[in-house]
Protein backbone atom coordinates (compact mmCIF):
# COMPACT_ATOMS: atom_id res chain seq x y z
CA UNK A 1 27.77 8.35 -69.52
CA UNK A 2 24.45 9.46 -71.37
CA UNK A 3 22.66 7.40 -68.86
CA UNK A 4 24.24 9.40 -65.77
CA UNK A 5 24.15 12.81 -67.98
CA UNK A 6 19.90 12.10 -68.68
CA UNK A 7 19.40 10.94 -64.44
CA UNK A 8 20.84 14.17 -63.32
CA UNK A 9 19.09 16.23 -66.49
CA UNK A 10 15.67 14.39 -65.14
CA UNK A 11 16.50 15.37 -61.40
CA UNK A 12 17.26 18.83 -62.32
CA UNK A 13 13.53 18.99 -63.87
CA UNK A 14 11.61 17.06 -61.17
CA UNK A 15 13.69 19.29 -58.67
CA UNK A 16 12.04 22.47 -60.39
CA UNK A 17 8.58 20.80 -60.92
CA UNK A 18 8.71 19.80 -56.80
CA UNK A 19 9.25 23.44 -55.97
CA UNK A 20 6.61 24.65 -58.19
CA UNK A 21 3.91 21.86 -56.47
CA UNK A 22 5.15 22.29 -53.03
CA UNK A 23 6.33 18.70 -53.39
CA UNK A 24 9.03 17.25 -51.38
CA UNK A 25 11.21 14.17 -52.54
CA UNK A 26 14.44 15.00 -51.56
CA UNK A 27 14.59 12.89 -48.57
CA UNK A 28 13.80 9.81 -50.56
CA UNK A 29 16.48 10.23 -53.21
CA UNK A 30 18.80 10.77 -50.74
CA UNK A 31 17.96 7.64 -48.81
CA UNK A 32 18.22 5.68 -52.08
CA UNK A 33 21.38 7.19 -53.29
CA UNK A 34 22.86 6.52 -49.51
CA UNK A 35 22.19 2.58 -50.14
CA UNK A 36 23.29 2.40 -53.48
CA UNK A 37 26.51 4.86 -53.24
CA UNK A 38 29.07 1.53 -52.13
CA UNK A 39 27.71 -1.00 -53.73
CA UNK A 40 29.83 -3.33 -56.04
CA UNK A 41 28.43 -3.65 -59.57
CA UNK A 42 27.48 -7.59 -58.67
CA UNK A 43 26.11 -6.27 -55.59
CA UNK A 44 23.88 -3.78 -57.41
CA UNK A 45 22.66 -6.06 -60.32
CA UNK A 46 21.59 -8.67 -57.32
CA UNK A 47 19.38 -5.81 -55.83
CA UNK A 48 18.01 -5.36 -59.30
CA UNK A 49 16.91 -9.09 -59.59
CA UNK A 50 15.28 -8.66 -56.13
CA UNK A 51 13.36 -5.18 -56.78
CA UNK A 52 12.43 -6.55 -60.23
CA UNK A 53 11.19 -9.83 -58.29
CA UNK A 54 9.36 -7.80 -55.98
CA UNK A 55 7.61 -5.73 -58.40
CA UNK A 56 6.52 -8.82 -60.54
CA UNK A 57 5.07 -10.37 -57.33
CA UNK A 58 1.38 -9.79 -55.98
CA UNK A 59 2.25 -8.79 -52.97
CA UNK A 60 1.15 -4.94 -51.64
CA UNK A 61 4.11 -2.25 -52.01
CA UNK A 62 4.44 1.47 -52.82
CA UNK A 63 5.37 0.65 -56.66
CA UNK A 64 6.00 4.30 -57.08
CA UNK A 65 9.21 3.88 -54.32
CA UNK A 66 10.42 0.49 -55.99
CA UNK A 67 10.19 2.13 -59.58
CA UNK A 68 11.91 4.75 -58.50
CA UNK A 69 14.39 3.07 -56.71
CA UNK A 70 14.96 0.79 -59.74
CA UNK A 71 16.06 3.71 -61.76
CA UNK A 72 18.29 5.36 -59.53
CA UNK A 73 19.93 1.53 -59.51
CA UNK A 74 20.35 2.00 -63.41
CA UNK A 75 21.84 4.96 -63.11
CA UNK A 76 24.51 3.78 -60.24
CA UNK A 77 25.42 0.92 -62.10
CA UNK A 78 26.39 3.14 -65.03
CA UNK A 79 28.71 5.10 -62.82
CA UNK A 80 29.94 1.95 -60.90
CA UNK A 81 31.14 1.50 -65.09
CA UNK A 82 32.15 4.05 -65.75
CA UNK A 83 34.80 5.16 -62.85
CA UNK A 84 36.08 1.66 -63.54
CA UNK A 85 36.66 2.83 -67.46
CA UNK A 86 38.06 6.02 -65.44
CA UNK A 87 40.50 4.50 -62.93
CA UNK A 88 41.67 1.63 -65.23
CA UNK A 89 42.86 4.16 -67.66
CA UNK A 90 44.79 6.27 -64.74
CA UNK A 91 43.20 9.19 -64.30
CA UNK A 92 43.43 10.98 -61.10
CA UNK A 93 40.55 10.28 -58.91
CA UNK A 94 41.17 13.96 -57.68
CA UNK A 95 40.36 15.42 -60.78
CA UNK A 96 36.99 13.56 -61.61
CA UNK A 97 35.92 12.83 -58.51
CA UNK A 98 33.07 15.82 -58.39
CA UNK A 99 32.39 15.85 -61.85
CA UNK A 100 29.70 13.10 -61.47
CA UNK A 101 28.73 12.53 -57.74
């Protein structure tokens, strides 16, 4: 949960800082957060291996885009956790469904 509760803490800053730049990200968070948002937990720590992979290798890549895409994979795979603490203890999906997405 602190992991999820520091992500959206950090997006609320960079958010603020973009607007006072001029600097747009938006578009790439969403993009990221649209291919992460069904993954399976197994799903998500395979895409880890490969970004990780791809980061370690020589070949030429926006690292700023992979590095940025590996966090926001951190961060889903600690909510992928935690509505799984959520729903296995019964609570409605109704009620905590907009508290974190």
């Amino acid at each position: 949960m602190i992991v999820v509760c520091d992500d959206k803490l950090s997006e609320l800053r960079s958010e603020a800082e973009s607007i006072a730049t001029g600097h747009v990200v938006a578009p790439v968070k969403e993009e990221i957060n649209t291919m992460l948002a069904n993954k399976t937990y197994e799903q998500l720590n395979i895409l880890q291996g490969q970004i990780q992979s791809k980061l370690a290798s020589n070949e030429p890549l926006e690292v700023e885009y992979w590095e940025q895409l590996l966090k926001a994979l951190t961060v889903w795979k600690a909510k992928v956790c935690f509505w799984k603490i959520v729903l296995s203890n019964g609570v409605s999906l109704t009620l905590t469904k907009h508290a974190l997405i």
